[in-house]
N, C-alpha and C. Protein backbone atom coordinates (compact mmCIF):
# COMPACT_ATOMS: atom_id res chain seq x y z
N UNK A 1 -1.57 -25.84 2.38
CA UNK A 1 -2.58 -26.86 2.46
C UNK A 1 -3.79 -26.35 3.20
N UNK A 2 -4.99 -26.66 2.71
CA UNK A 2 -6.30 -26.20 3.32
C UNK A 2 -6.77 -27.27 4.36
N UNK A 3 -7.26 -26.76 5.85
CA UNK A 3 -7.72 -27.58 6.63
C UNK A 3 -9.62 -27.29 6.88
N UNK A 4 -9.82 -28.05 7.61
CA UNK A 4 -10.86 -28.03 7.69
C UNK A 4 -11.67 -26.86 7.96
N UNK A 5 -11.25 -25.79 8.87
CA UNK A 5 -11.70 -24.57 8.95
C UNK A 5 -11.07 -23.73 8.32
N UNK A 6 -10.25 -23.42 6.63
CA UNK A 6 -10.03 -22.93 6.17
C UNK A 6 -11.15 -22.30 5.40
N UNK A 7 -11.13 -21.24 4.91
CA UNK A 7 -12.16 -21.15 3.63
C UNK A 7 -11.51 -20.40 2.32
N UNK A 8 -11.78 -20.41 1.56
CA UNK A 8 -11.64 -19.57 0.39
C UNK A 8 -12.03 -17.87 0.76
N UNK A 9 -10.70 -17.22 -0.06
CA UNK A 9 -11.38 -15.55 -0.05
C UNK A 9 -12.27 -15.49 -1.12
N UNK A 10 -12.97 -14.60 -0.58
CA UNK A 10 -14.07 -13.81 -2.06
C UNK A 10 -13.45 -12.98 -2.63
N UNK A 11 -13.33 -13.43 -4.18
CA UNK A 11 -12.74 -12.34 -5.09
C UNK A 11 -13.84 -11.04 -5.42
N UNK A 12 -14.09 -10.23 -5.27
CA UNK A 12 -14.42 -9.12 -5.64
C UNK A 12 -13.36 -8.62 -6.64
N UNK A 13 -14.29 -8.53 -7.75
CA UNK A 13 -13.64 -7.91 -9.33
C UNK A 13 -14.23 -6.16 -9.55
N UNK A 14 -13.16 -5.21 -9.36
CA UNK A 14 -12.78 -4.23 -9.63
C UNK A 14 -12.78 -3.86 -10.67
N UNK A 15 -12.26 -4.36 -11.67
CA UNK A 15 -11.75 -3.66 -12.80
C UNK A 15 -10.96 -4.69 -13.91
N UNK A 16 -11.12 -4.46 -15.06
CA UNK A 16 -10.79 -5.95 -16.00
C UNK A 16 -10.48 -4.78 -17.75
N UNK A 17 -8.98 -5.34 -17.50
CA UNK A 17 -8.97 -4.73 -18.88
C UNK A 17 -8.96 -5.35 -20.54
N UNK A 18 -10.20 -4.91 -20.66
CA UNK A 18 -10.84 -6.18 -21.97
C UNK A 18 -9.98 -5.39 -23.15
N UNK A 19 -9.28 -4.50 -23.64
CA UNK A 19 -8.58 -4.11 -25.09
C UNK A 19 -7.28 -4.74 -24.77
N UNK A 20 -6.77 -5.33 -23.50
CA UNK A 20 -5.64 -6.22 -23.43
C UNK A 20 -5.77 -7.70 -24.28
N UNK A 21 -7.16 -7.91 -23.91
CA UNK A 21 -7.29 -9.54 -24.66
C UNK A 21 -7.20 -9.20 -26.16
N UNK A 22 -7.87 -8.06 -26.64
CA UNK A 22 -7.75 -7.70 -27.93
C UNK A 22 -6.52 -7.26 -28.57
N UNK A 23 -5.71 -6.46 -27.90
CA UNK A 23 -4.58 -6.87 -28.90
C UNK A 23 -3.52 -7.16 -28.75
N UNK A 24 -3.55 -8.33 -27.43
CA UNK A 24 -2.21 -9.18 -26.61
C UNK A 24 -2.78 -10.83 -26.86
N UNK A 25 -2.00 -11.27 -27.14
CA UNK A 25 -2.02 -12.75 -27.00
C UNK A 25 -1.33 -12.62 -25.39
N UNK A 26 -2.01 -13.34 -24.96
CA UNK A 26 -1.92 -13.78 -23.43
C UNK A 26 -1.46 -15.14 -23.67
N UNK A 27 0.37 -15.13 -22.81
CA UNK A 27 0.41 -16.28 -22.86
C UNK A 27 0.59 -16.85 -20.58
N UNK A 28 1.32 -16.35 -20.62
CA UNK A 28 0.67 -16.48 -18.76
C UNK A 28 0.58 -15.20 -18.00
N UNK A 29 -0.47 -15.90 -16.88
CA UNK A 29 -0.69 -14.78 -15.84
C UNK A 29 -0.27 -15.23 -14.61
N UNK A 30 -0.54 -13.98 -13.57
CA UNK A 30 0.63 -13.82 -12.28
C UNK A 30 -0.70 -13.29 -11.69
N UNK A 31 -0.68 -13.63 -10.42
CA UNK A 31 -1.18 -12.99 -9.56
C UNK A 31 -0.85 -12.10 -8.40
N UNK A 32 -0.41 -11.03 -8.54
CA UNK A 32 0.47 -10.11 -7.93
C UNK A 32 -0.44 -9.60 -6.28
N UNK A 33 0.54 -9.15 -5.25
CA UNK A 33 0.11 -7.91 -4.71
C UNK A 33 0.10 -7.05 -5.15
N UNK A 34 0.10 -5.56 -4.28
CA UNK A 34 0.53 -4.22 -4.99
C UNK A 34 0.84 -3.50 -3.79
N UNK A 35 1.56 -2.73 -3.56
CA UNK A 35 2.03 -2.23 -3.02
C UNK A 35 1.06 -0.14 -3.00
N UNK A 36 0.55 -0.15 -1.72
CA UNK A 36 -0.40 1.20 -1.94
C UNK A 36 -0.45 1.78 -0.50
N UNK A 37 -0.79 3.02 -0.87
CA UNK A 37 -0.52 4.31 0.04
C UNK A 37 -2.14 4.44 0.75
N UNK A 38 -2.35 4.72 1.53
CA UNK A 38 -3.81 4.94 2.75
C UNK A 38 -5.12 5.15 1.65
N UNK A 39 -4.91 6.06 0.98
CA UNK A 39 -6.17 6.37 0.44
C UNK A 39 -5.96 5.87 -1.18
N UNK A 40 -5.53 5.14 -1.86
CA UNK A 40 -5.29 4.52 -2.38
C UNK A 40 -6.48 3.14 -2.75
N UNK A 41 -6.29 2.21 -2.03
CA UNK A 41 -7.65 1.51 -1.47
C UNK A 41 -8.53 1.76 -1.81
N UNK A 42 -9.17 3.04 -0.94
CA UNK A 42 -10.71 3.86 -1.13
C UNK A 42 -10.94 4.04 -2.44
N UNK A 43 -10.01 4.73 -3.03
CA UNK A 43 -10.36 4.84 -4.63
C UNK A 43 -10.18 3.42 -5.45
N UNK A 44 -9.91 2.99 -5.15
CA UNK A 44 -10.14 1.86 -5.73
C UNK A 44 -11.19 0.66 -5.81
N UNK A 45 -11.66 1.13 -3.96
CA UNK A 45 -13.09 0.47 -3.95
C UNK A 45 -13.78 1.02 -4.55
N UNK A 46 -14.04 2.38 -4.84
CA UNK A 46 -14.76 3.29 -5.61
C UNK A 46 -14.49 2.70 -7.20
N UNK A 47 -14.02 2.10 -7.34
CA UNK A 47 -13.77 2.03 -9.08
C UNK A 47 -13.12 2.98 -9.93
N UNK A 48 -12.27 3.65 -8.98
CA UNK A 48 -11.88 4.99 -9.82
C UNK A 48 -10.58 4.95 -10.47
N UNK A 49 -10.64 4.07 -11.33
CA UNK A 49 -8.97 3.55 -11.95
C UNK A 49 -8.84 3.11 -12.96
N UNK A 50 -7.63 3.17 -13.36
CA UNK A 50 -7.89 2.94 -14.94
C UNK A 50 -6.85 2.19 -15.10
N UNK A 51 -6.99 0.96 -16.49
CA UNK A 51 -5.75 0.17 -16.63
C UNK A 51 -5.25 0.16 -18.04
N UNK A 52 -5.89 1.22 -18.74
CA UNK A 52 -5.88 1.39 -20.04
C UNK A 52 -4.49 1.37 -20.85
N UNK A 53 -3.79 2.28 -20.27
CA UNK A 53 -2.10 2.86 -20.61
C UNK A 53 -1.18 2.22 -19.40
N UNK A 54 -1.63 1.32 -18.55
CA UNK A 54 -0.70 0.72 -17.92
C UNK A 54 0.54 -0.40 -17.94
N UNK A 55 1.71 -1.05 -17.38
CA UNK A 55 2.29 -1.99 -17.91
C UNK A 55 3.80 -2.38 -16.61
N UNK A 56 3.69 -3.24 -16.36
CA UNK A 56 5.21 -3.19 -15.78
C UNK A 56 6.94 -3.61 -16.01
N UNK A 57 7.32 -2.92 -15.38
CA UNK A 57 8.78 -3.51 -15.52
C UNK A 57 9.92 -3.42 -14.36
N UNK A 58 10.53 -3.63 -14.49
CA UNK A 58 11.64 -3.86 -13.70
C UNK A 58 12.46 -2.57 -13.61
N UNK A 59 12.78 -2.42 -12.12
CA UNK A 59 13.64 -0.90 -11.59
C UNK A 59 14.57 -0.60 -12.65
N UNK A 60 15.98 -1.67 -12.88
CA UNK A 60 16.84 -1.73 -13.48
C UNK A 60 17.02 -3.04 -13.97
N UNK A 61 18.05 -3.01 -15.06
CA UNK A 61 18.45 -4.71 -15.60
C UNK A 61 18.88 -5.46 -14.52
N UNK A 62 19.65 -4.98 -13.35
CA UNK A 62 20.08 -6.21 -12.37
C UNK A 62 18.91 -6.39 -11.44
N UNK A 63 18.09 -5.35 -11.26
CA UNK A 63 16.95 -5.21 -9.96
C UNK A 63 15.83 -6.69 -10.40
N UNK A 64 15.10 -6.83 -9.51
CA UNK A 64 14.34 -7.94 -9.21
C UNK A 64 12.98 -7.31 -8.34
N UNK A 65 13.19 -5.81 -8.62
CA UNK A 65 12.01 -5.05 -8.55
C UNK A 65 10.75 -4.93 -9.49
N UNK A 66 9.72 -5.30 -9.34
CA UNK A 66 8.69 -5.45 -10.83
C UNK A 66 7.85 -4.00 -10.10
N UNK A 67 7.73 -2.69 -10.84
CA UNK A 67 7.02 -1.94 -10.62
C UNK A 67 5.51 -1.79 -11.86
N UNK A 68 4.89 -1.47 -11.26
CA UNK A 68 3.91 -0.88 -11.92
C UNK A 68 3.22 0.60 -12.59
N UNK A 69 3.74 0.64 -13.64
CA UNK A 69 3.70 2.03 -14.60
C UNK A 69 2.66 2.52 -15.27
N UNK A 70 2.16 3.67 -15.19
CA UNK A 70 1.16 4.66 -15.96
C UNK A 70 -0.15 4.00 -15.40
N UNK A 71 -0.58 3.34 -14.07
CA UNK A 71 -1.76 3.21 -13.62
C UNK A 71 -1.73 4.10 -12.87
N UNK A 72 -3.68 4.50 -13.26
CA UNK A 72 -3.95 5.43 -12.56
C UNK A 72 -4.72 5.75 -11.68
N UNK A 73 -4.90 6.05 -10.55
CA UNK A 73 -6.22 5.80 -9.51
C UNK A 73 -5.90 7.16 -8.85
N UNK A 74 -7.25 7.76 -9.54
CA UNK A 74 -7.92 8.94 -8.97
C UNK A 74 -7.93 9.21 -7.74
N UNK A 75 -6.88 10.48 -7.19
CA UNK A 75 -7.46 10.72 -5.86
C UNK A 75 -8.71 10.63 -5.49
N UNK A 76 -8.26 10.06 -4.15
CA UNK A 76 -9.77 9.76 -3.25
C UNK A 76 -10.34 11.33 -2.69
N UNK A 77 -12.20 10.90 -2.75
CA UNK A 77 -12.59 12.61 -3.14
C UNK A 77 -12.70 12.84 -1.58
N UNK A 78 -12.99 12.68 -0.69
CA UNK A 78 -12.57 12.98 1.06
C UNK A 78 -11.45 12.79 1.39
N UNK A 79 -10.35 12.86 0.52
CA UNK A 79 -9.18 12.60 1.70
C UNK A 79 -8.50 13.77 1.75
N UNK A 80 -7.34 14.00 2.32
CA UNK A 80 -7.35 15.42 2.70
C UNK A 80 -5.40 15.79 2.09
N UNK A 81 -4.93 16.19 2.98
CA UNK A 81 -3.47 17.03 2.41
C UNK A 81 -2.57 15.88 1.81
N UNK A 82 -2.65 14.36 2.65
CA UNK A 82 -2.19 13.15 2.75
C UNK A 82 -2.38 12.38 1.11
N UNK A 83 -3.17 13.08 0.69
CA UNK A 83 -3.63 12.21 -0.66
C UNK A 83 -2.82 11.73 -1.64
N UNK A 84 -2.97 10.57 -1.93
CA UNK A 84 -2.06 9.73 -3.19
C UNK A 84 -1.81 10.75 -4.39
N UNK A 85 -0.54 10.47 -5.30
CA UNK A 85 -0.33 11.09 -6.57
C UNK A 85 -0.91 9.99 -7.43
N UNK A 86 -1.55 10.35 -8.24
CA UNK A 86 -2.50 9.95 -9.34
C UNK A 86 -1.73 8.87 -10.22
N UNK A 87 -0.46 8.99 -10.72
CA UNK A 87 0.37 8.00 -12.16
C UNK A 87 1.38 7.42 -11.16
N UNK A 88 1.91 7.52 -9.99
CA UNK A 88 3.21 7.46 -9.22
C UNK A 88 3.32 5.95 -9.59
N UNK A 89 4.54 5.36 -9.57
CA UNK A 89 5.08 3.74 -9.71
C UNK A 89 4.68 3.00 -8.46
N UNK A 90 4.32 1.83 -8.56
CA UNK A 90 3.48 0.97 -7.28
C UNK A 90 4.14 -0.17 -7.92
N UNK A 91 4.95 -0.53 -6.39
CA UNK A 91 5.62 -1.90 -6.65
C UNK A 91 4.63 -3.33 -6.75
N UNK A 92 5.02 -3.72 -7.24
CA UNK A 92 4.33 -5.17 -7.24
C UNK A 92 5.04 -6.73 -6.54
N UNK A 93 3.99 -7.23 -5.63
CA UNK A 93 5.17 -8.28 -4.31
C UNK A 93 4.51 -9.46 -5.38
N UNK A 94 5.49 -10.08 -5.30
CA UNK A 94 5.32 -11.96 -6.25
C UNK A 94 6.84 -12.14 -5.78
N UNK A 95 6.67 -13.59 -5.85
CA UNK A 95 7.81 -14.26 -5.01
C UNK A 95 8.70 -14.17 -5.92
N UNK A 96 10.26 -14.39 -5.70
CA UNK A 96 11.39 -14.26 -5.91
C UNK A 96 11.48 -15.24 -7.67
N UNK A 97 11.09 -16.38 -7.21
CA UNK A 97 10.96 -17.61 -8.46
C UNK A 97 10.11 -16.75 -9.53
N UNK A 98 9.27 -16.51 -9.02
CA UNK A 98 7.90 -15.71 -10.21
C UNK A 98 8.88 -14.36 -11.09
N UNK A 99 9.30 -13.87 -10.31
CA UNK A 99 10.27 -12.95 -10.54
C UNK A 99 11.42 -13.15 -11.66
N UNK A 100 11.90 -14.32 -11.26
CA UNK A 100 13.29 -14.86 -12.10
C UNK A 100 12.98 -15.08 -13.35
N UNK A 101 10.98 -15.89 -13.44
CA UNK A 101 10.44 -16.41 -14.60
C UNK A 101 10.31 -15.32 -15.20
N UNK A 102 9.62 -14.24 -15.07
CA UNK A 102 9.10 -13.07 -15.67
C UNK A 102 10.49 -12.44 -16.19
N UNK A 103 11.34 -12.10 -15.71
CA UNK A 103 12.80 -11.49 -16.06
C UNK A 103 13.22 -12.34 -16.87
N UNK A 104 13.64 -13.81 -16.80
CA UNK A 104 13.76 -14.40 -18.35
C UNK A 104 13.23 -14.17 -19.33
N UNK A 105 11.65 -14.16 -19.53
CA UNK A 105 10.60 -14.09 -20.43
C UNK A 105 11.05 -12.46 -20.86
N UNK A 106 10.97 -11.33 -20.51
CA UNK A 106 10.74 -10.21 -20.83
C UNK A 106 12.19 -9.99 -21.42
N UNK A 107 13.07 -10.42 -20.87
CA UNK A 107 14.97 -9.98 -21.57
C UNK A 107 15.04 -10.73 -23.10
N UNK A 108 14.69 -12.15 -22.81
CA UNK A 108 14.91 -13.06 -23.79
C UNK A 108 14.37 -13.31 -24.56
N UNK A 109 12.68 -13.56 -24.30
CA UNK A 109 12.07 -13.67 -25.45
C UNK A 109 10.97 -12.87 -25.76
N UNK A 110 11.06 -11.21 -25.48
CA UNK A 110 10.97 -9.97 -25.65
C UNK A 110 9.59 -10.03 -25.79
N UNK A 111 9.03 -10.04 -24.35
CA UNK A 111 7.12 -9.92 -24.19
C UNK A 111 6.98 -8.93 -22.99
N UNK A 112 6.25 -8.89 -22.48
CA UNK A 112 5.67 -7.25 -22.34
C UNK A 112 4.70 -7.80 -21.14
N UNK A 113 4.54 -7.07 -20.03
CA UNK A 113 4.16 -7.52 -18.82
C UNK A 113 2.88 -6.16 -19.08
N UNK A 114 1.93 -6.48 -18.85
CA UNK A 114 0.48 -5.38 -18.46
C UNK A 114 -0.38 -6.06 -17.58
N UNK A 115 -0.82 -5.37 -17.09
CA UNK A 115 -2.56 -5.66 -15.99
C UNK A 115 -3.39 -6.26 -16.90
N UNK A 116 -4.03 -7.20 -16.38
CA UNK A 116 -5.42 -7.69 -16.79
C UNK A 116 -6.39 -7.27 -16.35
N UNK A 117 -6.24 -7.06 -14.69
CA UNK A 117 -7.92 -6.76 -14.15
C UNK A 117 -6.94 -6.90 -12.70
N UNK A 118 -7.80 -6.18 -12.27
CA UNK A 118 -7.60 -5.71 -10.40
C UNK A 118 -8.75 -6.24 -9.53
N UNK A 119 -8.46 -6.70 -8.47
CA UNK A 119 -9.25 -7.27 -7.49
C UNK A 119 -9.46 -7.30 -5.90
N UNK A 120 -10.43 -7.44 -5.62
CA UNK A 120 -10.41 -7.52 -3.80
C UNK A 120 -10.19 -8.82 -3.47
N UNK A 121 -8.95 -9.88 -3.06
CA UNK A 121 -8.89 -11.22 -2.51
C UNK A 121 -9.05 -10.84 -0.92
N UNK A 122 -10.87 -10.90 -0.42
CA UNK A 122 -10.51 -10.85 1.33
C UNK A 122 -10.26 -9.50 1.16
N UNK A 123 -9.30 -8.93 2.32
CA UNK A 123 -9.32 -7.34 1.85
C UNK A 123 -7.99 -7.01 1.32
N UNK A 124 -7.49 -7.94 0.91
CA UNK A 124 -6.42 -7.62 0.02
C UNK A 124 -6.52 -7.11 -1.34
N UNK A 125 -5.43 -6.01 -2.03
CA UNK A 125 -6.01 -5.89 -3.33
C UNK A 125 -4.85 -6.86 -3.93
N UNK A 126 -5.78 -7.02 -4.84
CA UNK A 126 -4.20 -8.01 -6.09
C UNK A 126 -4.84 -7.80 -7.09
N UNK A 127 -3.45 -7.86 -8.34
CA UNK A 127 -3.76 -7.76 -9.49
C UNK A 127 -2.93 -8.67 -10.18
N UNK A 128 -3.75 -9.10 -11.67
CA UNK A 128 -3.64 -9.68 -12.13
C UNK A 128 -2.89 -9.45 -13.38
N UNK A 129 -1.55 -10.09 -13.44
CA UNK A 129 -0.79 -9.54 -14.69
C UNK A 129 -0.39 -10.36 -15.71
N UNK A 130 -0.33 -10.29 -17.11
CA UNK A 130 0.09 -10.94 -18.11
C UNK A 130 0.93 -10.58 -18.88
N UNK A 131 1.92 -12.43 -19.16
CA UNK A 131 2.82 -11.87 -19.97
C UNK A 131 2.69 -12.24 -21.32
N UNK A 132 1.89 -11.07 -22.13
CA UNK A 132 2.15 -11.01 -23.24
C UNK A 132 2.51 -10.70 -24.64
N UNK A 133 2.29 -11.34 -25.65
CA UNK A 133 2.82 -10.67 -26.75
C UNK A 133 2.13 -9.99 -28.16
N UNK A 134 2.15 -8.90 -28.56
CA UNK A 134 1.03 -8.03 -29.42
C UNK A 134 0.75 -9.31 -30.88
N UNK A 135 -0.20 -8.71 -30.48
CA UNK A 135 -1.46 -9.22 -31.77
C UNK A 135 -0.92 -8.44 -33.42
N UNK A 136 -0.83 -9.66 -34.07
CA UNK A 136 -0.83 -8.61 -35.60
C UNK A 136 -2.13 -8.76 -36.41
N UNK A 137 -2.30 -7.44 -36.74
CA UNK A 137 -3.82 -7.13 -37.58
C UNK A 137 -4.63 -8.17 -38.43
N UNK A 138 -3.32 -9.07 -38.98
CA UNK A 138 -4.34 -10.31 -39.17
C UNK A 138 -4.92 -11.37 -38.15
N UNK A 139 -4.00 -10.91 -37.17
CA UNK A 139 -4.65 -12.09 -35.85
C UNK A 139 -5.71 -11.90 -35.29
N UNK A 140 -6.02 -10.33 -35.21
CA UNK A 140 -7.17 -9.80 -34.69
C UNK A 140 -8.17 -10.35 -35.74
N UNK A 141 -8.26 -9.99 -37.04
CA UNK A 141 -9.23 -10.10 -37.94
C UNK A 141 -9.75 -11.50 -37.98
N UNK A 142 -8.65 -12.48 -37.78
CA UNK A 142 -8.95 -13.74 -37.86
C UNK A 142 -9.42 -14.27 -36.21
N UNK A 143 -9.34 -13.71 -34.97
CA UNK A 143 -10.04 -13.56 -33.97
C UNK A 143 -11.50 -13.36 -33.89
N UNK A 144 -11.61 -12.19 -34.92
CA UNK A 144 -13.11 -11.76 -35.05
C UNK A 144 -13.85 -12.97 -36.06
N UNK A 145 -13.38 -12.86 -37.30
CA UNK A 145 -13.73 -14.17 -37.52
C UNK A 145 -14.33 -15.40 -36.97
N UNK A 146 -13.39 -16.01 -36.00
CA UNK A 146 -13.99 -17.25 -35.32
C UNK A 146 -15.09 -16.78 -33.90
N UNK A 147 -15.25 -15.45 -33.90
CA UNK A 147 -16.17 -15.10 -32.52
C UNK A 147 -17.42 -15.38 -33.32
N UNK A 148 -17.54 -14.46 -34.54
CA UNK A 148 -18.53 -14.75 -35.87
C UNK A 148 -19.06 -15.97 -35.87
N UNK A 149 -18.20 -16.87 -36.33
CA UNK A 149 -18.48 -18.13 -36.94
C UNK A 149 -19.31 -18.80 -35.63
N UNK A 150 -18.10 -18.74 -34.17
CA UNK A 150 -18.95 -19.10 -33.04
C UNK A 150 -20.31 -18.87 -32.61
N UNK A 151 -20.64 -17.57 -32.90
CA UNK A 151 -21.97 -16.77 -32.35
C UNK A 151 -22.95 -17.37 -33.84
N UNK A 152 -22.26 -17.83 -34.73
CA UNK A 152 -23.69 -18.51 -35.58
C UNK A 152 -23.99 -19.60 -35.55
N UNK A 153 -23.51 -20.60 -34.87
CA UNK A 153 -23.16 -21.91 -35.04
C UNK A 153 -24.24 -22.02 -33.52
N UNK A 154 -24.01 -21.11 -32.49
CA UNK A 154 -25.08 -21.01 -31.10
C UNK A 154 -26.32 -20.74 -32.02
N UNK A 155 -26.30 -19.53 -32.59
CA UNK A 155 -27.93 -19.55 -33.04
C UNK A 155 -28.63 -20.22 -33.90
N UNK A 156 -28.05 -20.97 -34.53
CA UNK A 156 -28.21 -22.01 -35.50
C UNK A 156 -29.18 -23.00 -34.16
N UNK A 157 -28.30 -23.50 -33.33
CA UNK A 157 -29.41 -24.64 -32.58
C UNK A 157 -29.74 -24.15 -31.40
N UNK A 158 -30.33 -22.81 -30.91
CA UNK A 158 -30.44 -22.47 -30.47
C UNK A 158 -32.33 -22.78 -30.77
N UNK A 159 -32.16 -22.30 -32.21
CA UNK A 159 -33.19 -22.29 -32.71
C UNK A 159 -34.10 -23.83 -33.38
């Protein structure tokens, strides 16, 4: 509950992976921690990361571990012997319940956990994950379609 001298964090947006909307139907998102090493961070304030080939899953079938796979954040360019490995697995903290939901969804009705976009909440990083399920080539086409139809229908009374 928010009191009177509470405030809201500032999201600072990092990084947003737009070929996810394109060929995932998004049906929910999670707002994760992440779990990261000293210089880690830095490159990330830097923007030096990528969410292209990324996705998560779970340690094992009984685990209730959600890691984070094939993201990549560029060693940081001042840091020294200490420096992060570039692809390494980065756990992801969401509560136990969030956990149970996502592990149903992914065993049972066979959808696929990836990053959306990464963020600064305050100086926390979190990321944003979805669970969803691939697009078939007519869904896309018929996607593009209604962006079409949308973007003429604005310039129509625009004008």
């Amino acid at each position: 509950m928010k009191t009177e001298g509470t405030r809201e964090r500032t999201k600072k947006i990092v990084a947003k992976n737009r070929k996810a909307y394109h060929d995932f139907e998004v049906i929910q998102t999670f707002e994760a921690g992440i779990a990261l090493q000293g210089t880690e961070v830095k490159s990330i304030r830097q923007g030096k990361i990528s969410l292209q080939e990324a996705y998560a899953s779970f340690k094992s079938v009984e685990s209730f571990e959600l890691y984070l796979l094939n993201f990549h954040i560029s060693p940081y360019d001042f840091g020294n012997i200490a420096n992060h490995e570039p692809k390494r697995p980065r756990k992801l903290l969401l509560t136990q319940r969030e956990l149970k939901k996502i592990k149903v969804a992914v065993q049972e009705k066979g959808l696929t956990l990836i990053p959306l976009g990464i963020y600064f909440s305050g100086p926390y990083v979190k990321i944003e994950i979805g669970l969803v399920r691939a697009k078939r080539k007519y869904d896309k086409r018929e996607a593009v379609k209604e962006r079409e139809s949308e973007r003429e229908i604005r310039k129509k009374f625009r004008v």
